[in-house]
PDB file of N, CA and C in Angstrom:
ATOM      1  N   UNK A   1      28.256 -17.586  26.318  1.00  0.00           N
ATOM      2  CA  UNK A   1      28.500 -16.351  27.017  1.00  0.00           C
ATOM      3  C   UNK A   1      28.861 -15.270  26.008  1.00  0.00           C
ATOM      4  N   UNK A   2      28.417 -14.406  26.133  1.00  0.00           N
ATOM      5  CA  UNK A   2      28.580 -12.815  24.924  1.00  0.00           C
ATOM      6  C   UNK A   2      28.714 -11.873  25.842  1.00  0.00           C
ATOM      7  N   UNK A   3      29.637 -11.156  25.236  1.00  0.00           N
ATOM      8  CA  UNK A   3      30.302  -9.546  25.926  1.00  0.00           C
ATOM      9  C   UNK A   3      29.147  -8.529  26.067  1.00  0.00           C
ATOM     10  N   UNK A   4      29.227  -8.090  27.625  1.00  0.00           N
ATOM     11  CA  UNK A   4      27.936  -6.966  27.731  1.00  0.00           C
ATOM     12  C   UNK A   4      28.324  -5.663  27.919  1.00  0.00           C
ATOM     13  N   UNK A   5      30.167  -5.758  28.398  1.00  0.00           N
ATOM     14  CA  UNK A   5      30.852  -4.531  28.670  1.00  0.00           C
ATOM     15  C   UNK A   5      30.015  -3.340  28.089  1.00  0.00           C
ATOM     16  N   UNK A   6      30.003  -3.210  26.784  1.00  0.00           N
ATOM     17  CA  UNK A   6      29.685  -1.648  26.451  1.00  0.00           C
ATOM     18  C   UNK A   6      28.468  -1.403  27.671  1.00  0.00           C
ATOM     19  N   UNK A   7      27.699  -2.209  27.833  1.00  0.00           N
ATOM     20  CA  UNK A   7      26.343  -1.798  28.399  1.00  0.00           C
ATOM     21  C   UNK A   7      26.632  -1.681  29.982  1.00  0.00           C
ATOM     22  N   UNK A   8      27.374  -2.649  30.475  1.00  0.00           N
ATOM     23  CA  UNK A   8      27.970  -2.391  31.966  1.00  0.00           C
ATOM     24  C   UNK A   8      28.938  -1.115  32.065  1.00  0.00           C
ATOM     25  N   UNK A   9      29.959  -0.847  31.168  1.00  0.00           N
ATOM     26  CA  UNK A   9      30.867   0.534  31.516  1.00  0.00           C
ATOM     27  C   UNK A   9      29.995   1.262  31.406  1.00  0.00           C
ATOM     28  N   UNK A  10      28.881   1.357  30.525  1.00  0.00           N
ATOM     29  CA  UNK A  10      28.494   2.879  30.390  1.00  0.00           C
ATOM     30  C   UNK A  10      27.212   3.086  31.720  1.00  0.00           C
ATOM     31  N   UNK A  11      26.681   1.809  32.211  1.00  0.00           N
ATOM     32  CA  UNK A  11      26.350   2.139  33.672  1.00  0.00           C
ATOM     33  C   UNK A  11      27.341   2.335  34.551  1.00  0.00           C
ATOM     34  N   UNK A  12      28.289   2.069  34.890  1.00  0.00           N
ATOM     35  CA  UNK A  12      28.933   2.177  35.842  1.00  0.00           C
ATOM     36  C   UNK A  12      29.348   3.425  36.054  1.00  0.00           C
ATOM     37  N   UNK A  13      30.395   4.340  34.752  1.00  0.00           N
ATOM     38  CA  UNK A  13      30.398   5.388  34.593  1.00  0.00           C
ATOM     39  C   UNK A  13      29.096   6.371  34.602  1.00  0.00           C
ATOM     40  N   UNK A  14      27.926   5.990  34.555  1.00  0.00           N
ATOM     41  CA  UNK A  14      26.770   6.933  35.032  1.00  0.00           C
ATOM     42  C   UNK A  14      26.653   6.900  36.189  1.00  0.00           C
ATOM     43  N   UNK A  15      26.537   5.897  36.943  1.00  0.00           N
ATOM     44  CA  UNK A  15      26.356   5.717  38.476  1.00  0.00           C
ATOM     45  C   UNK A  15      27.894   6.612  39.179  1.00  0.00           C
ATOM     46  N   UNK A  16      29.123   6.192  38.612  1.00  0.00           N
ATOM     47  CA  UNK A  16      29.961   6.975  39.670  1.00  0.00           C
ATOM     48  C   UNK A  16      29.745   8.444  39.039  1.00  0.00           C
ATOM     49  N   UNK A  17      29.976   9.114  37.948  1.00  0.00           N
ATOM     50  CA  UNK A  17      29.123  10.799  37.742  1.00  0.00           C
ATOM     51  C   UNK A  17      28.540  10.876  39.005  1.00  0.00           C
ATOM     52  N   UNK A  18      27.332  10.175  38.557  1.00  0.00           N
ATOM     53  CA  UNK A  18      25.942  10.411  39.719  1.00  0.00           C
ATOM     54  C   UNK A  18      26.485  10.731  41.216  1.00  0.00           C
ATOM     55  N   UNK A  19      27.383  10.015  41.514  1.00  0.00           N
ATOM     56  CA  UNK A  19      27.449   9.731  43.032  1.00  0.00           C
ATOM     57  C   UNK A  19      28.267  11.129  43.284  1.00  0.00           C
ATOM     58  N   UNK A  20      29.488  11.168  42.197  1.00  0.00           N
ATOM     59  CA  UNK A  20      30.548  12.097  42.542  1.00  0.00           C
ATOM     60  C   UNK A  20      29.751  13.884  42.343  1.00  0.00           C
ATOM     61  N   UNK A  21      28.712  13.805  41.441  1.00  0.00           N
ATOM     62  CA  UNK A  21      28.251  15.403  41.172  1.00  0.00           C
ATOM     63  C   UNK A  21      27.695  15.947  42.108  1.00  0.00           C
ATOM     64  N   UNK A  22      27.287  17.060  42.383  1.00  0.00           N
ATOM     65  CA  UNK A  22      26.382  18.014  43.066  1.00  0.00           C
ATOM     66  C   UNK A  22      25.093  17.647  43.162  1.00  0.00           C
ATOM     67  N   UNK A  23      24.327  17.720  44.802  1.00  0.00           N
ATOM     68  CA  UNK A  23      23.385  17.394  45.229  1.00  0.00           C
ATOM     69  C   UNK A  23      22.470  18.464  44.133  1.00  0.00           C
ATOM     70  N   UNK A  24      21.434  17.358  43.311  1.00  0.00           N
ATOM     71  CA  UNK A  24      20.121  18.249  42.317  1.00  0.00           C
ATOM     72  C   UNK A  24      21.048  18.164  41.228  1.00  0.00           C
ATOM     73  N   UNK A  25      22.011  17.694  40.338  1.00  0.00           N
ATOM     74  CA  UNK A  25      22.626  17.289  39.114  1.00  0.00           C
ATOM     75  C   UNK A  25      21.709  16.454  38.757  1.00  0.00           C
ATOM     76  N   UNK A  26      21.535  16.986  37.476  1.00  0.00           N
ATOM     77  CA  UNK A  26      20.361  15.931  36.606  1.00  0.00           C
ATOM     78  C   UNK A  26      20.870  15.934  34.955  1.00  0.00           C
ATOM     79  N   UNK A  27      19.843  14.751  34.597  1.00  0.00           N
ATOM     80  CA  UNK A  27      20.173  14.719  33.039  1.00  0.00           C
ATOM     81  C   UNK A  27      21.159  14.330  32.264  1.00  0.00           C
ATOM     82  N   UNK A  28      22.151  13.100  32.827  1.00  0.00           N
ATOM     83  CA  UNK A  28      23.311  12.933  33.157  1.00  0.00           C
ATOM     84  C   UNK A  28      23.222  12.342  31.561  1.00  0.00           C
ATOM     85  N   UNK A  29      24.161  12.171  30.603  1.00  0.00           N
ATOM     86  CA  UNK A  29      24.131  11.540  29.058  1.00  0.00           C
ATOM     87  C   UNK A  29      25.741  11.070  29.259  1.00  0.00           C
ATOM     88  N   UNK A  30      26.067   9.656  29.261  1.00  0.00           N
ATOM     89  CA  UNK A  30      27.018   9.538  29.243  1.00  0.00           C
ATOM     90  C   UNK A  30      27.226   8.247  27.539  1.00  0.00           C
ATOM     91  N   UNK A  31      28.625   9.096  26.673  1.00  0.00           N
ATOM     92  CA  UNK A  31      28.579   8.901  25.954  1.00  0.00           C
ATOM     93  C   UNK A  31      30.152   7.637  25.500  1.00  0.00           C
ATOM     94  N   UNK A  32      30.260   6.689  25.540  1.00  0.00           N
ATOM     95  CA  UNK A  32      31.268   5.735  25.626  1.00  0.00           C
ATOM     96  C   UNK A  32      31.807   6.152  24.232  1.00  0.00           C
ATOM     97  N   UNK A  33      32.785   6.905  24.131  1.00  0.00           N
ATOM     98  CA  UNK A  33      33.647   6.929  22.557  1.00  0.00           C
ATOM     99  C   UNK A  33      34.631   6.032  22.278  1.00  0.00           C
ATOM    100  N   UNK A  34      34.921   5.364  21.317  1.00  0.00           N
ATOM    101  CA  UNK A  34      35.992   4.181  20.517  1.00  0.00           C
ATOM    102  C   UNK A  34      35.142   2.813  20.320  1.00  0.00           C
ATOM    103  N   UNK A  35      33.765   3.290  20.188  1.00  0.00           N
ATOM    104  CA  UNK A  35      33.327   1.580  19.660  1.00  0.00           C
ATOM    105  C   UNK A  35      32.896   1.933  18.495  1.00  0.00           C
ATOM    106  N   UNK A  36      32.455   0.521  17.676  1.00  0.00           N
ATOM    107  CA  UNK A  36      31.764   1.036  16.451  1.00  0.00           C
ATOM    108  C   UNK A  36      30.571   0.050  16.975  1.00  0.00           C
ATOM    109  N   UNK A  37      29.089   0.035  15.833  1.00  0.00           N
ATOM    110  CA  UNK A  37      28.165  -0.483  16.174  1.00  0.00           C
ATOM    111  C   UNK A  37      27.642  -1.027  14.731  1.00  0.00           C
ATOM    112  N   UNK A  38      27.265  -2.400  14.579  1.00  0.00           N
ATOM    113  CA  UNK A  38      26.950  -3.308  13.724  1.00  0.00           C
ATOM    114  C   UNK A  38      25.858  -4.042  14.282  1.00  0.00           C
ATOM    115  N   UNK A  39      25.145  -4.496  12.993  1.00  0.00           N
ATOM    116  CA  UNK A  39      23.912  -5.288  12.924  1.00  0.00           C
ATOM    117  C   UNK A  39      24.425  -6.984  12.848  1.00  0.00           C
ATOM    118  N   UNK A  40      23.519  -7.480  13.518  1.00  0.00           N
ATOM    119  CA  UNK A  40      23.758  -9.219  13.566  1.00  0.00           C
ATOM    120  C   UNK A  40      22.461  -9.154  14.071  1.00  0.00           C
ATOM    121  N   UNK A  41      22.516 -11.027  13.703  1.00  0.00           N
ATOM    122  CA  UNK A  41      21.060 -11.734  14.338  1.00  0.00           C
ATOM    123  C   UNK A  41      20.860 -11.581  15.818  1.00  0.00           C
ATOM    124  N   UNK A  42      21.895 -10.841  16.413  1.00  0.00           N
ATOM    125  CA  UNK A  42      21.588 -10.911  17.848  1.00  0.00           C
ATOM    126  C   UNK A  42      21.121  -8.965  18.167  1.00  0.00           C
ATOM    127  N   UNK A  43      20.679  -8.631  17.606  1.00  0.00           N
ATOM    128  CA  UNK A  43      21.039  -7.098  16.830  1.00  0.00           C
ATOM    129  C   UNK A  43      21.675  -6.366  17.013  1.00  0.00           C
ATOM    130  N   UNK A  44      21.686  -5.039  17.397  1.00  0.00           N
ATOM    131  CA  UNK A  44      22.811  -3.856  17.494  1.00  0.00           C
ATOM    132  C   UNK A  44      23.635  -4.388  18.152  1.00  0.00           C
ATOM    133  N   UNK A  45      25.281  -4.532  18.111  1.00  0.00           N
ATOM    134  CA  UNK A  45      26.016  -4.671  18.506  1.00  0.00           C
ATOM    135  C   UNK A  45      27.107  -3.893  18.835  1.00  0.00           C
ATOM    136  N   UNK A  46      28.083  -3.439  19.507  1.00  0.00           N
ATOM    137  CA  UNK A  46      29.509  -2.624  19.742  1.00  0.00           C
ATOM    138  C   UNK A  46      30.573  -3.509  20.275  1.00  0.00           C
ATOM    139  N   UNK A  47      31.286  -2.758  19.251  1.00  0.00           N
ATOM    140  CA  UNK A  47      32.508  -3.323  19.715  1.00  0.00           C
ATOM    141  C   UNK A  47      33.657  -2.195  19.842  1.00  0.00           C
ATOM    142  N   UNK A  48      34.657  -2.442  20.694  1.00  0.00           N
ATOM    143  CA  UNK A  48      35.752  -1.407  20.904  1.00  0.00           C
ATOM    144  C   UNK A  48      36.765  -1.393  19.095  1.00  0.00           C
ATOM    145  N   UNK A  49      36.297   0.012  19.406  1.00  0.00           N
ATOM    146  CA  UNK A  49      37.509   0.499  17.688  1.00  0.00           C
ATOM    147  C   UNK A  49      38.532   1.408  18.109  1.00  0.00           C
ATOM    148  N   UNK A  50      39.555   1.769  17.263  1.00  0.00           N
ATOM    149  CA  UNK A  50      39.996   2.654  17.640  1.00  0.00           C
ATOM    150  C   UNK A  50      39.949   3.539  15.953  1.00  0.00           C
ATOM    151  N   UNK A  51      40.240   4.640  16.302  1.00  0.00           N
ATOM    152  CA  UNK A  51      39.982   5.735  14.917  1.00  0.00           C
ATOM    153  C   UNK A  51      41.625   5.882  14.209  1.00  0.00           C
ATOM    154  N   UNK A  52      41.637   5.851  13.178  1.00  0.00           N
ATOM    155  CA  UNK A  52      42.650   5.859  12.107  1.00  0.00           C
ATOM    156  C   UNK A  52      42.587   6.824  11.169  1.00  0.00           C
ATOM    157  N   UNK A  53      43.607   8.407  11.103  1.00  0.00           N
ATOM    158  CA  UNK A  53      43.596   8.968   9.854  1.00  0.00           C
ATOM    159  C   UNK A  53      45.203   8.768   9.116  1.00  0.00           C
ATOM    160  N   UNK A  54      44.957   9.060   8.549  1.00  0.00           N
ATOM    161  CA  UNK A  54      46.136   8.677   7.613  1.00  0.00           C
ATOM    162  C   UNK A  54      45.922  10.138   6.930  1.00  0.00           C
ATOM    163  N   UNK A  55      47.357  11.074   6.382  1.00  0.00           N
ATOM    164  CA  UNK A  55      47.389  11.918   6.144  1.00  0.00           C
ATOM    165  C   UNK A  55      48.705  12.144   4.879  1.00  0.00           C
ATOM    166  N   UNK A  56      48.789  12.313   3.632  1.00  0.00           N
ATOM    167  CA  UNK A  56      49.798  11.860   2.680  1.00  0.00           C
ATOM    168  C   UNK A  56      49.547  13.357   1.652  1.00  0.00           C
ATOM    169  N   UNK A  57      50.717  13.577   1.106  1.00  0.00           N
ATOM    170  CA  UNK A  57      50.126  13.869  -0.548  1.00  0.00           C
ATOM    171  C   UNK A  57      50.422  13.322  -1.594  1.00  0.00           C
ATOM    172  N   UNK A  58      49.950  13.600  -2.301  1.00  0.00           N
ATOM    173  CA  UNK A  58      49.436  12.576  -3.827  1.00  0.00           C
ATOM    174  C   UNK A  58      50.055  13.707  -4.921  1.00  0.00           C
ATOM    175  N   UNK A  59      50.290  13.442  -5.870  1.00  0.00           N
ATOM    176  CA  UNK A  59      50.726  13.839  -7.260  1.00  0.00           C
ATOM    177  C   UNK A  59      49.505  14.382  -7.982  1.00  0.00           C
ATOM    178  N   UNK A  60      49.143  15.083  -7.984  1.00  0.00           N
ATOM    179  CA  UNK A  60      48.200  15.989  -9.009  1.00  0.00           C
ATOM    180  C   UNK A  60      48.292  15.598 -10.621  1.00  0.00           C
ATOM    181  N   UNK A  61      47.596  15.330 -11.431  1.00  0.00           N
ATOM    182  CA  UNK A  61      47.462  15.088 -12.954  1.00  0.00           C
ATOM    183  C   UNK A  61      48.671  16.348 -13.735  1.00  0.00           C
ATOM    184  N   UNK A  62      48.113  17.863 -12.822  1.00  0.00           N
ATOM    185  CA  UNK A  62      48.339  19.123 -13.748  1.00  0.00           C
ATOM    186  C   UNK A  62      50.068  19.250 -13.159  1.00  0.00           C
ATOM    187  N   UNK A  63      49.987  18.274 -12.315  1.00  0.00           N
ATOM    188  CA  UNK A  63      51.732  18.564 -11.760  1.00  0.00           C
ATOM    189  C   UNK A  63      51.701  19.219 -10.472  1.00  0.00           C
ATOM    190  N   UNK A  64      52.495  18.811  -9.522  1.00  0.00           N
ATOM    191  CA  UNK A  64      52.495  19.182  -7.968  1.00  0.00           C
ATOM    192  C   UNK A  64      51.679  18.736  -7.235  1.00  0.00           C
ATOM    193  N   UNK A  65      51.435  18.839  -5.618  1.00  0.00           N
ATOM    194  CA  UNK A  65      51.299  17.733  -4.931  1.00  0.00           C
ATOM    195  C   UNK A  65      49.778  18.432  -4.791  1.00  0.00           C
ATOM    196  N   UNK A  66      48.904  17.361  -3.989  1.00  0.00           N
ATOM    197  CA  UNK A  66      47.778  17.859  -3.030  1.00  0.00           C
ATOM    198  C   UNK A  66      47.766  17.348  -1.626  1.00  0.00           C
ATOM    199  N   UNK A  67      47.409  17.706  -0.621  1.00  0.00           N
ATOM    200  CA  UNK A  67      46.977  17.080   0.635  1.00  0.00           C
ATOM    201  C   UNK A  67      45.444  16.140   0.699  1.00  0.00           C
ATOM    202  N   UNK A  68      45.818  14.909   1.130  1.00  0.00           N
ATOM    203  CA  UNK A  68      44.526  13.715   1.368  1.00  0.00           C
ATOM    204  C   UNK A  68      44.644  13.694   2.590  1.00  0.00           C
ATOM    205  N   UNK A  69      43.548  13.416   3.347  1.00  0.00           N
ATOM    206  CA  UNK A  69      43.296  12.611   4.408  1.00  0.00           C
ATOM    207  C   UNK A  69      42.340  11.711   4.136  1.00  0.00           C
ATOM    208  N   UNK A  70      42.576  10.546   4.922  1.00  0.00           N
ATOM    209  CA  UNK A  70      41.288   9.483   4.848  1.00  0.00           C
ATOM    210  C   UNK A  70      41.339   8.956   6.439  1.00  0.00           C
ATOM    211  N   UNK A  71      39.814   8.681   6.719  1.00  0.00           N
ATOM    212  CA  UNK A  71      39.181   8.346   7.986  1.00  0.00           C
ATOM    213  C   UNK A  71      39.347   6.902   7.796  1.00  0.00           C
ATOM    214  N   UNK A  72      39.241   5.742   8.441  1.00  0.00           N
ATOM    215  CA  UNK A  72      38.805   4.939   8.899  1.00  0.00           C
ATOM    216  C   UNK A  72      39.036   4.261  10.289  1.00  0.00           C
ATOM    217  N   UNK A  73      38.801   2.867  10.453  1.00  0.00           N
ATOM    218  CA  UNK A  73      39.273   2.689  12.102  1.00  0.00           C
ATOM    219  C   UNK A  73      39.485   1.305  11.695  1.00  0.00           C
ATOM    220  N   UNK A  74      40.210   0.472  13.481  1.00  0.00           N
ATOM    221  CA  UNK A  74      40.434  -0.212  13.700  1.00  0.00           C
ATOM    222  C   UNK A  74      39.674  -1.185  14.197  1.00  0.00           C
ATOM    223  N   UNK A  75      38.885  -2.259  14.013  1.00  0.00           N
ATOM    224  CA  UNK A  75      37.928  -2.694  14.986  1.00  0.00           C
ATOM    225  C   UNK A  75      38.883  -3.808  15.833  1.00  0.00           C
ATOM    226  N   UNK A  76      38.380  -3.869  17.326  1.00  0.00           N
ATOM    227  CA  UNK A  76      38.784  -5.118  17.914  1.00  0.00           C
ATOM    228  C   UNK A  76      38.248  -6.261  17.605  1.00  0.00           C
ATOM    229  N   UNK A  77      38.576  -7.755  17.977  1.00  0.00           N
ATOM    230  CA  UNK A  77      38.183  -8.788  17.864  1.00  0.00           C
ATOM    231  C   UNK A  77      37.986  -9.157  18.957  1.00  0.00           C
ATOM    232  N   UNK A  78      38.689  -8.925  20.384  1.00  0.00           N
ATOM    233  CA  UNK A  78      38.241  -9.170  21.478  1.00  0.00           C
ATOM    234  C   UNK A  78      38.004  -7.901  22.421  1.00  0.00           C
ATOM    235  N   UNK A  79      37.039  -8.161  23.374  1.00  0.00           N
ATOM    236  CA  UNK A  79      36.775  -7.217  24.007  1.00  0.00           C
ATOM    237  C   UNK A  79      37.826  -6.763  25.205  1.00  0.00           C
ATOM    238  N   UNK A  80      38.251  -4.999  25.405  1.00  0.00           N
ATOM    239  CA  UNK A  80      39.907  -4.919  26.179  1.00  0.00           C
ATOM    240  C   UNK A  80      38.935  -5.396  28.030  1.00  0.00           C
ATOM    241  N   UNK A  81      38.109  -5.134  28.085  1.00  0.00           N
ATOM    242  CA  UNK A  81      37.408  -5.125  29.446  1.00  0.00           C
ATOM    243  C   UNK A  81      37.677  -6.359  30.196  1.00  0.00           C
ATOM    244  N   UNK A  82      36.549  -7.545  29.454  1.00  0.00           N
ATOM    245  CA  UNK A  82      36.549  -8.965  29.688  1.00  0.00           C
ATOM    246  C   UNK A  82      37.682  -9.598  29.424  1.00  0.00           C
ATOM    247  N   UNK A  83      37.738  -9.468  27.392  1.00  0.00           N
ATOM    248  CA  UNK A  83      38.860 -10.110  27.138  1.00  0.00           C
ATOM    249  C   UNK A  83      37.591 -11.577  26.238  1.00  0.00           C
ATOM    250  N   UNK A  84      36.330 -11.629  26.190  1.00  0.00           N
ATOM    251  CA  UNK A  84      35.965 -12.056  25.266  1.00  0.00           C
ATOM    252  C   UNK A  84      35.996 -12.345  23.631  1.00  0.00           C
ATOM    253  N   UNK A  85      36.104 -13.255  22.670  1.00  0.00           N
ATOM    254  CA  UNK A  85      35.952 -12.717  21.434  1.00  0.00           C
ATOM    255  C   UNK A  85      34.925 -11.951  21.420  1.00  0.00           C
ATOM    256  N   UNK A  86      34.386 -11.254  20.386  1.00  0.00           N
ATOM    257  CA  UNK A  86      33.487 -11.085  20.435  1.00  0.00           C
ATOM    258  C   UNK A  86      32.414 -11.285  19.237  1.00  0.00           C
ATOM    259  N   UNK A  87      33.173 -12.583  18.533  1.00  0.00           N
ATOM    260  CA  UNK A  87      32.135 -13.611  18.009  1.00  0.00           C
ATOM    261  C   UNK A  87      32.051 -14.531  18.245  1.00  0.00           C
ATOM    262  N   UNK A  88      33.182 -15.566  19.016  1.00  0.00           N
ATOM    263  CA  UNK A  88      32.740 -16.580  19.702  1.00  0.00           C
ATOM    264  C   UNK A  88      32.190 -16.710  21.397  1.00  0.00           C
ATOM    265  N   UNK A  89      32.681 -15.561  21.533  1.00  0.00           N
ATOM    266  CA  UNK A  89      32.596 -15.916  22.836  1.00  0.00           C
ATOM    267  C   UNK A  89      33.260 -16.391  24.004  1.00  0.00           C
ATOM    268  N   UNK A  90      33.999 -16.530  23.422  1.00  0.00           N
ATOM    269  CA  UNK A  90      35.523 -17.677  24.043  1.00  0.00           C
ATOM    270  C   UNK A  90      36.327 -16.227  24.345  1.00  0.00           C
ATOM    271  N   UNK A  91      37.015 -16.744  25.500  1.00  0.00           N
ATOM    272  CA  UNK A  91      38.238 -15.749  26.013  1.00  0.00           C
ATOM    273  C   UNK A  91      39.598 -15.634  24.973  1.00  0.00           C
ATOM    274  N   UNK A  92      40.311 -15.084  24.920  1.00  0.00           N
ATOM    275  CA  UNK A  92      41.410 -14.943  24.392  1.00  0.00           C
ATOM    276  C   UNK A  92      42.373 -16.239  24.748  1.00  0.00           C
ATOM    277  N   UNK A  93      43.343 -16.073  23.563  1.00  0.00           N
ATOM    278  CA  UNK A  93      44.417 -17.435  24.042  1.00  0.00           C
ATOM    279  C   UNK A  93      45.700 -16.476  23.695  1.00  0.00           C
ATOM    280  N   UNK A  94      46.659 -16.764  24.919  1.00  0.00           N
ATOM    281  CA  UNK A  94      47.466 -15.541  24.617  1.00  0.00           C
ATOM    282  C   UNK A  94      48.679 -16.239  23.985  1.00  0.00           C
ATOM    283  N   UNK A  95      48.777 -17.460  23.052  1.00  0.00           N
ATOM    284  CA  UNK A  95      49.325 -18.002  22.106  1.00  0.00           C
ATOM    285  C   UNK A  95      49.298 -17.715  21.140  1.00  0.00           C
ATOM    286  N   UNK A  96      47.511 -17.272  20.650  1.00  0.00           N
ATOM    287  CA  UNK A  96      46.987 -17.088  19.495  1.00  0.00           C
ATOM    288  C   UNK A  96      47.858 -15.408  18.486  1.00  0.00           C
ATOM    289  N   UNK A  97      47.957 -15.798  17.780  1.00  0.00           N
ATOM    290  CA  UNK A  97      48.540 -13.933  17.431  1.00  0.00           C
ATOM    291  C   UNK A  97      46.932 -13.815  16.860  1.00  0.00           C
ATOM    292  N   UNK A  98      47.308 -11.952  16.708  1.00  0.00           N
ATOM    293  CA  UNK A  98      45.468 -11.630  16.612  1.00  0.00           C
ATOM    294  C   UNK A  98      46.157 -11.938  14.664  1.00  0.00           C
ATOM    295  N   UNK A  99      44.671 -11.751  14.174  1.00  0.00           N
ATOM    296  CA  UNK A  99      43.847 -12.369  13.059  1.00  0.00           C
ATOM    297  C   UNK A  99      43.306 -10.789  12.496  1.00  0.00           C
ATOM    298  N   UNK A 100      43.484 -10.373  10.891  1.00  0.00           N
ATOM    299  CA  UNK A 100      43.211  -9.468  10.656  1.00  0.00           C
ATOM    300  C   UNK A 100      41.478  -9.566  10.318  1.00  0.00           C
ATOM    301  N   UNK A 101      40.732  -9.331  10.067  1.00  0.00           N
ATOM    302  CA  UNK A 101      39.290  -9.154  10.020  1.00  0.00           C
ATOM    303  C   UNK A 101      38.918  -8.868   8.249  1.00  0.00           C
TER     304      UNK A 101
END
């Protein structure tokens, strides 16, 4: 069994739009934000992420500070919907502590 959520929320959320908009609403693009998307033998894949900036300053060579930011994210290991891994397949064990990646 493998997680289909991304592909079921983002129908579902098109269908209720649909139902809830104005009679002749068309062209509906509904866009699911917080996953990321990776290649495997099973191909394109998503999984729920969440986004991470981190914001610091740093010490300059010539003396005094600068401002950094850096992007990255969080990926899940199980899916929040089902509750699948989402490389084995297997449900969660709520014994297990999560596992960094």
């Amino acid at each position: 069994m493998s997680c289909d959520c991304y592909g079921r929320v983002k129908e579902n959320l098109s269908k209720h739009f649909q139902d809830k908009a104005p009679a002749g609403s068309a062209n509906f693009e509904i866009e699911v934000e917080g996953y990321v998307f990776g290649i495997s033998d099973e191909g394109v894949t998503h999984r729920a992420a969440t986004n991470v900036k981190v914001r610091y300053q740093a010490p300059k060579k010539a003396g005094g500070v600068k401002k950094v930011t850096q992007s990255t994210f969080v990926r899940a290991t199980f899916c929040p919907f089902c509750g699948l891994n989402y490389q084995s397949g297997q449900p969660a064990k709520l014994d297990t502590p999560p596992q960094a990646e």
